[in-house]
N, C-alpha and C. Protein backbone atom coordinates (compact mmCIF):
# COMPACT_ATOMS: atom_id res chain seq x y z
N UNK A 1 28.56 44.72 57.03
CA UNK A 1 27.65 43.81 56.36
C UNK A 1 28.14 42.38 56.58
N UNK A 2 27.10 41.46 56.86
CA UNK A 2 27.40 40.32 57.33
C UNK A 2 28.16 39.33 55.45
N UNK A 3 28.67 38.47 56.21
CA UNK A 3 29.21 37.69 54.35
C UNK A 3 27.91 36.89 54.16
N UNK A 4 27.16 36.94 53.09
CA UNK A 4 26.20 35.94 52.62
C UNK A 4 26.57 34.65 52.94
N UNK A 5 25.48 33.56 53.37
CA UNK A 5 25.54 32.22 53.85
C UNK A 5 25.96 31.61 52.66
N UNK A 6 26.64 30.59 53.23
CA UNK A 6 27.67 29.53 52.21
C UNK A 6 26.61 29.11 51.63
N UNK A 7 27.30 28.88 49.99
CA UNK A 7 26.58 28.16 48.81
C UNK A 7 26.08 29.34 48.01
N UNK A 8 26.02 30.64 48.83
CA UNK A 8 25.47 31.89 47.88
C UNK A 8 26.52 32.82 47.50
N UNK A 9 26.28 32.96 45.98
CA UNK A 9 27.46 33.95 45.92
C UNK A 9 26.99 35.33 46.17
N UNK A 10 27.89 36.45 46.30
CA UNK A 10 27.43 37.86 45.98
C UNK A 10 26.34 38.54 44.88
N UNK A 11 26.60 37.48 44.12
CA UNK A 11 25.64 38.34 42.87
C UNK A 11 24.21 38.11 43.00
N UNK A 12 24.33 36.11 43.66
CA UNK A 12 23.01 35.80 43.55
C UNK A 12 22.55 36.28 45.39
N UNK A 13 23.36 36.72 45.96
CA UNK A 13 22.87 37.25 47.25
C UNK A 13 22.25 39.13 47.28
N UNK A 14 23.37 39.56 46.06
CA UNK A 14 22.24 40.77 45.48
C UNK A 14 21.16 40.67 45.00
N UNK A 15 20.89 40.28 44.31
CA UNK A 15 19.54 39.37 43.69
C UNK A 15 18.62 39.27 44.34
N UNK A 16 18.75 38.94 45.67
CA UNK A 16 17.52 38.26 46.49
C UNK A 16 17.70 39.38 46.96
N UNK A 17 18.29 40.44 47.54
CA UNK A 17 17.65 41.87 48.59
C UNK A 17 17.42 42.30 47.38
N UNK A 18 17.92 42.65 46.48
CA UNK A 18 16.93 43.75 45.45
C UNK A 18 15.66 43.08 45.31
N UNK A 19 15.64 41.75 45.21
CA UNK A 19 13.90 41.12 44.80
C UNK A 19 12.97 41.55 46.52
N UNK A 20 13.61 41.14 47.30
CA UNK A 20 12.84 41.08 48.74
C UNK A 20 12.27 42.07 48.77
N UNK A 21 13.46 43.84 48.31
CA UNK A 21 13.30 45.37 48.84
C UNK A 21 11.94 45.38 47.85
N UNK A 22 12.20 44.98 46.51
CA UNK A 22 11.23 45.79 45.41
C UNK A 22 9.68 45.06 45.62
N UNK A 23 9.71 43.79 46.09
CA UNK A 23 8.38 43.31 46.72
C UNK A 23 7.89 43.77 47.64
N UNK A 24 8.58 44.83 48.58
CA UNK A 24 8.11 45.21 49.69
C UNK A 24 7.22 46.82 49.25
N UNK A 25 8.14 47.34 47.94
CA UNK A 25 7.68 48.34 47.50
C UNK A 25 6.99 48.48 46.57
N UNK A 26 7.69 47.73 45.33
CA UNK A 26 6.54 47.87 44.18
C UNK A 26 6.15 46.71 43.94
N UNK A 27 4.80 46.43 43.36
CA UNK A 27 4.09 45.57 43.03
C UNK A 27 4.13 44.94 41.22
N UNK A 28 5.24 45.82 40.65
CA UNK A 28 5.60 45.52 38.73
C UNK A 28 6.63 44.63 38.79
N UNK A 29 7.17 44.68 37.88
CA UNK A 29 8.55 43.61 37.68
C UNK A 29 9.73 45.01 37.41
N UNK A 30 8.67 45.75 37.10
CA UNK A 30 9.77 46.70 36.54
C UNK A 30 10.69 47.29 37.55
N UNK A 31 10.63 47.17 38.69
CA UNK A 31 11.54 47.24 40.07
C UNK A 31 12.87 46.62 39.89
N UNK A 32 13.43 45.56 38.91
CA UNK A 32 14.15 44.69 39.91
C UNK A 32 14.53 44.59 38.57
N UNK A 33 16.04 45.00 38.36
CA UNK A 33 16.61 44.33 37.31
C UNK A 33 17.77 43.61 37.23
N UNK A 34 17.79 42.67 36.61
CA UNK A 34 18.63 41.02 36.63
C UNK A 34 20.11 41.67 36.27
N UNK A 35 21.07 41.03 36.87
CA UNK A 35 22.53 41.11 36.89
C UNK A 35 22.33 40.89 34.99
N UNK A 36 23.26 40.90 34.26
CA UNK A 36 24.08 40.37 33.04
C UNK A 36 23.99 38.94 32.63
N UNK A 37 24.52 38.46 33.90
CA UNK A 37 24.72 37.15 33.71
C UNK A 37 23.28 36.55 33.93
N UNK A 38 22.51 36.70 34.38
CA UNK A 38 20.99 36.21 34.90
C UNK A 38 19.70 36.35 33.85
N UNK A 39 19.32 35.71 33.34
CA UNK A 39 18.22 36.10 32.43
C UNK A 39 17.32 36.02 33.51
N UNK A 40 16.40 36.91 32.38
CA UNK A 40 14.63 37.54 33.26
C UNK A 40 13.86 35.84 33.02
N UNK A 41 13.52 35.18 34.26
CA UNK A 41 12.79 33.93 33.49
C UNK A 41 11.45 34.26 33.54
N UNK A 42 10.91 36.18 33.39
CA UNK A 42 9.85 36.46 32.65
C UNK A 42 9.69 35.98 31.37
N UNK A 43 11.04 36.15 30.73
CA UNK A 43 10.87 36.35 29.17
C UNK A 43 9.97 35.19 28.77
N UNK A 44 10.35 33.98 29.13
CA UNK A 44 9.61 32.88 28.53
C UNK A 44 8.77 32.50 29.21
N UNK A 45 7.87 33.05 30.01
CA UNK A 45 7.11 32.65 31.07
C UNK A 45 5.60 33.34 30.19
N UNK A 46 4.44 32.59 30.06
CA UNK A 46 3.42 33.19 29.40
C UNK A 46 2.17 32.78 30.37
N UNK A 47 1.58 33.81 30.79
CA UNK A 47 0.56 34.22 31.61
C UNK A 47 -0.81 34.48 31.01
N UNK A 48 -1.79 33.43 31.61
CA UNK A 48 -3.20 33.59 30.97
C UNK A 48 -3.92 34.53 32.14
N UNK A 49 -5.27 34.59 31.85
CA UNK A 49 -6.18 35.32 32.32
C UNK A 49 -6.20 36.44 33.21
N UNK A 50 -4.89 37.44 32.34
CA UNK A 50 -4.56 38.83 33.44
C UNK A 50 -3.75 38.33 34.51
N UNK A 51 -3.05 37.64 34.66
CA UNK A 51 -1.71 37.46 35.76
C UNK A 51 -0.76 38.36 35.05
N UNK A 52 -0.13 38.26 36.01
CA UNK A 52 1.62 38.88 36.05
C UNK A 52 2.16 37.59 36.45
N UNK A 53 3.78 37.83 35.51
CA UNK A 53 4.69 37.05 36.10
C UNK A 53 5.30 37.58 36.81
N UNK A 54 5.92 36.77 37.86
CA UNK A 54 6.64 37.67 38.89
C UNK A 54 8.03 36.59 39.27
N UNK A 55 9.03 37.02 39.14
CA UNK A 55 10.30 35.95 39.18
C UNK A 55 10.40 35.75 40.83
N UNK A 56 10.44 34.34 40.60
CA UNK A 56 10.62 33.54 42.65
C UNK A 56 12.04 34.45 43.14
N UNK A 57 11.93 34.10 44.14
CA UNK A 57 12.54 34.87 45.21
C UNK A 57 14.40 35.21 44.54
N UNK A 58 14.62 33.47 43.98
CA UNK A 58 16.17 33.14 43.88
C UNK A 58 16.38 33.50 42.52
N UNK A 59 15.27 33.80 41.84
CA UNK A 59 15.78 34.29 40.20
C UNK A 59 15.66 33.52 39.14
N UNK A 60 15.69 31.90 40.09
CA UNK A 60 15.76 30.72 39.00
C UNK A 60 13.69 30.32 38.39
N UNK A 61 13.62 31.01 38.87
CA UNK A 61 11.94 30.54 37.98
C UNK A 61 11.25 31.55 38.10
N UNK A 62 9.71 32.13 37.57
CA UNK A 62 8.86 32.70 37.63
C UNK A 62 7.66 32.13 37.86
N UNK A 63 6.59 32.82 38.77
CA UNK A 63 4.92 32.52 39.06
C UNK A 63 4.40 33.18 38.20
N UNK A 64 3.22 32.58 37.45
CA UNK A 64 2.27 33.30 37.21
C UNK A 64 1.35 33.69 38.94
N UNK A 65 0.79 35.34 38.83
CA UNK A 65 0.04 35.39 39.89
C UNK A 65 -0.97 36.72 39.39
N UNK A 66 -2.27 36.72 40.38
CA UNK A 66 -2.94 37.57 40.05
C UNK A 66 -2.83 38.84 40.66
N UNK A 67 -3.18 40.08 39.94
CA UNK A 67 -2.91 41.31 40.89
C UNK A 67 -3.74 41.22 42.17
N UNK A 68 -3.00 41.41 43.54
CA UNK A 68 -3.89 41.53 44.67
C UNK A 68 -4.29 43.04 44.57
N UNK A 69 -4.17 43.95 44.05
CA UNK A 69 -4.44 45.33 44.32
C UNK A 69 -4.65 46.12 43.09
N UNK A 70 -5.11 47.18 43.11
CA UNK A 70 -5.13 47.91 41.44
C UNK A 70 -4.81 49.79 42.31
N UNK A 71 -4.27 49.88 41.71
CA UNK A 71 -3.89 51.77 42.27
C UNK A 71 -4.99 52.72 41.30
N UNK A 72 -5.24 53.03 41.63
CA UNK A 72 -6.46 54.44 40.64
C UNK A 72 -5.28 55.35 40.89
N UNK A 73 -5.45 56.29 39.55
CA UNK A 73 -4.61 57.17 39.28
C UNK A 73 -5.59 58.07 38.64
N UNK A 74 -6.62 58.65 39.81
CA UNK A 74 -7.53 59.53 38.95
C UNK A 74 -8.19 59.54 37.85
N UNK A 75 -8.28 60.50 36.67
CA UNK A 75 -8.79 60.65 35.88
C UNK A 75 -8.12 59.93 35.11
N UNK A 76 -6.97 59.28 35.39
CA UNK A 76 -5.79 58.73 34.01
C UNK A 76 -6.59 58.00 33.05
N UNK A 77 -6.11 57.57 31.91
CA UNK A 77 -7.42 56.65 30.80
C UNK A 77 -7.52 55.02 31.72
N UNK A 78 -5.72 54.65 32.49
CA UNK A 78 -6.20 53.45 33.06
C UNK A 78 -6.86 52.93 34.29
N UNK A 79 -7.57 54.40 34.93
CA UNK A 79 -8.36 54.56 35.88
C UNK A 79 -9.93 54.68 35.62
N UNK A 80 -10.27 54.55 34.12
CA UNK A 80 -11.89 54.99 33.75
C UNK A 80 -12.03 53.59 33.48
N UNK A 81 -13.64 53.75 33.89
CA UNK A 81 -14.38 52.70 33.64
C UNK A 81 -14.82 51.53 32.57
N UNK A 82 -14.73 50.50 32.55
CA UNK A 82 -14.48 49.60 31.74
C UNK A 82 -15.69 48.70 31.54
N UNK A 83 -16.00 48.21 29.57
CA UNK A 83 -17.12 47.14 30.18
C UNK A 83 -15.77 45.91 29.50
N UNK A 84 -16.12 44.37 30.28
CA UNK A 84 -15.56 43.46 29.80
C UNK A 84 -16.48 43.23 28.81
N UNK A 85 -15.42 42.06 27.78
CA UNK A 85 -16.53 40.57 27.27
C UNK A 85 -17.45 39.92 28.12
N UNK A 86 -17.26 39.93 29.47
CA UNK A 86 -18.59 39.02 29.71
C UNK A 86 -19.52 39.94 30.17
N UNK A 87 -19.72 41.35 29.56
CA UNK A 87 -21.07 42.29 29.56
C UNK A 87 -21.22 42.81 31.15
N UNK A 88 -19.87 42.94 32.06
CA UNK A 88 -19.85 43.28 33.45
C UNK A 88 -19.24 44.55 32.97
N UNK A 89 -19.52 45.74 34.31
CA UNK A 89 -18.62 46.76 34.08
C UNK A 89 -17.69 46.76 35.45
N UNK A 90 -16.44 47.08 34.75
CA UNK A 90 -15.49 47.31 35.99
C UNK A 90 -15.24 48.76 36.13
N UNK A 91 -14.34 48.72 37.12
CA UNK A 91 -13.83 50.35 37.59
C UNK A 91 -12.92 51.13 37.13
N UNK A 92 -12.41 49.91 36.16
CA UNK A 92 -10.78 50.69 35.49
C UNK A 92 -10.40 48.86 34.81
N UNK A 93 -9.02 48.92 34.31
CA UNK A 93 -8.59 47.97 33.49
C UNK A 93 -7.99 46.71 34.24
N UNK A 94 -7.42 47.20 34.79
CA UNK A 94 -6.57 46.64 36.25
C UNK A 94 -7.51 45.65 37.21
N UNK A 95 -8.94 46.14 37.21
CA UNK A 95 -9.46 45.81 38.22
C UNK A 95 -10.53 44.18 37.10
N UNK A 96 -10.50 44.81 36.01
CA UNK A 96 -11.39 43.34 34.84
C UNK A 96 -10.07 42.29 34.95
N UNK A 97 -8.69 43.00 34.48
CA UNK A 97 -7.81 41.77 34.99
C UNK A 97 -7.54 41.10 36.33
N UNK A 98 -7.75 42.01 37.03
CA UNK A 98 -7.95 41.10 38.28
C UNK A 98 -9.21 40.21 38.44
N UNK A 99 -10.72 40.92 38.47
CA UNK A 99 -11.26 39.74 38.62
C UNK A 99 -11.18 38.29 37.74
N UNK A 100 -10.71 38.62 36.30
CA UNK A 100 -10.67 37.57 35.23
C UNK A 100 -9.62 36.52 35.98
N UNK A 101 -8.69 37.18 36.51
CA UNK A 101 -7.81 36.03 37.16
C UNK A 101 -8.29 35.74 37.90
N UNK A 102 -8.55 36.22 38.68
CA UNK A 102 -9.14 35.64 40.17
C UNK A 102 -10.09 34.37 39.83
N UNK A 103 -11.00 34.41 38.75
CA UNK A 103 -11.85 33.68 38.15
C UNK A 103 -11.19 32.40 37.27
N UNK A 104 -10.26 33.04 36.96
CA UNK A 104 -9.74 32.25 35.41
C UNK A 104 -10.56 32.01 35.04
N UNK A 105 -10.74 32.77 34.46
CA UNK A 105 -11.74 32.82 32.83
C UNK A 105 -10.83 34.04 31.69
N UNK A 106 -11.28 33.80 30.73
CA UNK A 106 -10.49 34.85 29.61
C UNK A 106 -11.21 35.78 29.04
N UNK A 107 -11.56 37.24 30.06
CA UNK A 107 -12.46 38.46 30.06
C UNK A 107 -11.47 39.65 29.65
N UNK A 108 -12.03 39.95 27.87
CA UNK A 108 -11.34 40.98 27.68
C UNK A 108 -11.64 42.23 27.73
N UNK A 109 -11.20 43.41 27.43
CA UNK A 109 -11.55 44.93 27.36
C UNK A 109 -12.26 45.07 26.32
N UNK A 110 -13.73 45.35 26.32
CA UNK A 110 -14.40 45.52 25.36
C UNK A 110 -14.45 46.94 24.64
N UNK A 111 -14.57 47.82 25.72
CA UNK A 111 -14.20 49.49 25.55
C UNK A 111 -14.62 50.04 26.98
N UNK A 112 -13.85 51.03 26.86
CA UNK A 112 -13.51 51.92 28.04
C UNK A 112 -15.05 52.83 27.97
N UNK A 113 -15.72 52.57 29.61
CA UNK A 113 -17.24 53.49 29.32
C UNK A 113 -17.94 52.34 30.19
N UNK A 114 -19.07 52.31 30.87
CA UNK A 114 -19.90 51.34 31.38
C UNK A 114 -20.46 50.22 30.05
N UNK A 115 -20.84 49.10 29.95
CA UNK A 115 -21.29 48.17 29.17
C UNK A 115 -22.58 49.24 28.56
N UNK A 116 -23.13 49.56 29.33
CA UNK A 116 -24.60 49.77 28.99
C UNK A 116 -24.56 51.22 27.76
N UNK A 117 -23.17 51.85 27.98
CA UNK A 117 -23.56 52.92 26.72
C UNK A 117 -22.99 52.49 25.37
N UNK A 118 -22.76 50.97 25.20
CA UNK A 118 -22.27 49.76 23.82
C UNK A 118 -23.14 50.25 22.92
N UNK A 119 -24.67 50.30 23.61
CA UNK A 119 -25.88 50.13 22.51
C UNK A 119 -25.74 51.30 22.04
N UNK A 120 -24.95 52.10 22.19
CA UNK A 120 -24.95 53.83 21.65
C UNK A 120 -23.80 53.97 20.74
N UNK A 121 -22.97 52.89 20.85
CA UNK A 121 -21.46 52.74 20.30
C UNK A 121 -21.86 51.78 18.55
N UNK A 122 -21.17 52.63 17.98
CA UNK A 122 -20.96 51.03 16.60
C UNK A 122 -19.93 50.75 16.75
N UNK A 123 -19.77 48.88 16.62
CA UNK A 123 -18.82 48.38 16.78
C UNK A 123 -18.83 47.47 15.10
């Protein structure tokens, strides 16, 4: 193994291949967990309209960003159909937070089911 380039130490040169590997694989945060010494700069990082935070490459900051992708997991509950607040139906939960970001606008989960069977629902 080559020695990490000067100015980087070991820990913060682990850091960046565990962040690089787990971006290549998973798309959560839950991939990649921070040395001891390193706080998550998720924790204080607050994300509007269905983003994820996702910590920059070096550890020292976080993006808000929107999901590029949504996984269906079958029949699971977070794979059924959704109506938002703004009276659209989506395909699953994943996919209203994505377009809401994509939009920025603030579109919540109204209930799980197409919009149109509401009028059958008491709310």
């Amino acid at each position: 193994m080559r020695p990490p380039p000067s100015g980087v130490g070991p820990v913060r040169m682990m850091a960046r291949l565990l962040l690089f590997a787990c971006s290549l694989v998973c798309l959560s945060r839950g991939c990649y967990k921070f040395p001891a010494d390193v706080a998550d700069p998720c924790l204080e990082k607050r994300c509007e309209w269905g983003a994820e935070c996702r910590p920059t490459l070096d550890g020292r900051g976080a993006d808000c960003v929107c999901p590029d992708k949504c996984v269906s997991y079958g029949d699971a509950r977070g794979s059924r159909p959704v109506c938002g607040s703004d009276g659209r139906d989506y395909p699953n939960s994943c996919e209203l937070r994505r377009a809401a970001c994509n939009a920025m606008r603030d579109v919540q989960h109204r209930f799980t089911g197409p919009c149109g069977e509401g009028s059958k629902r008491s709310t």
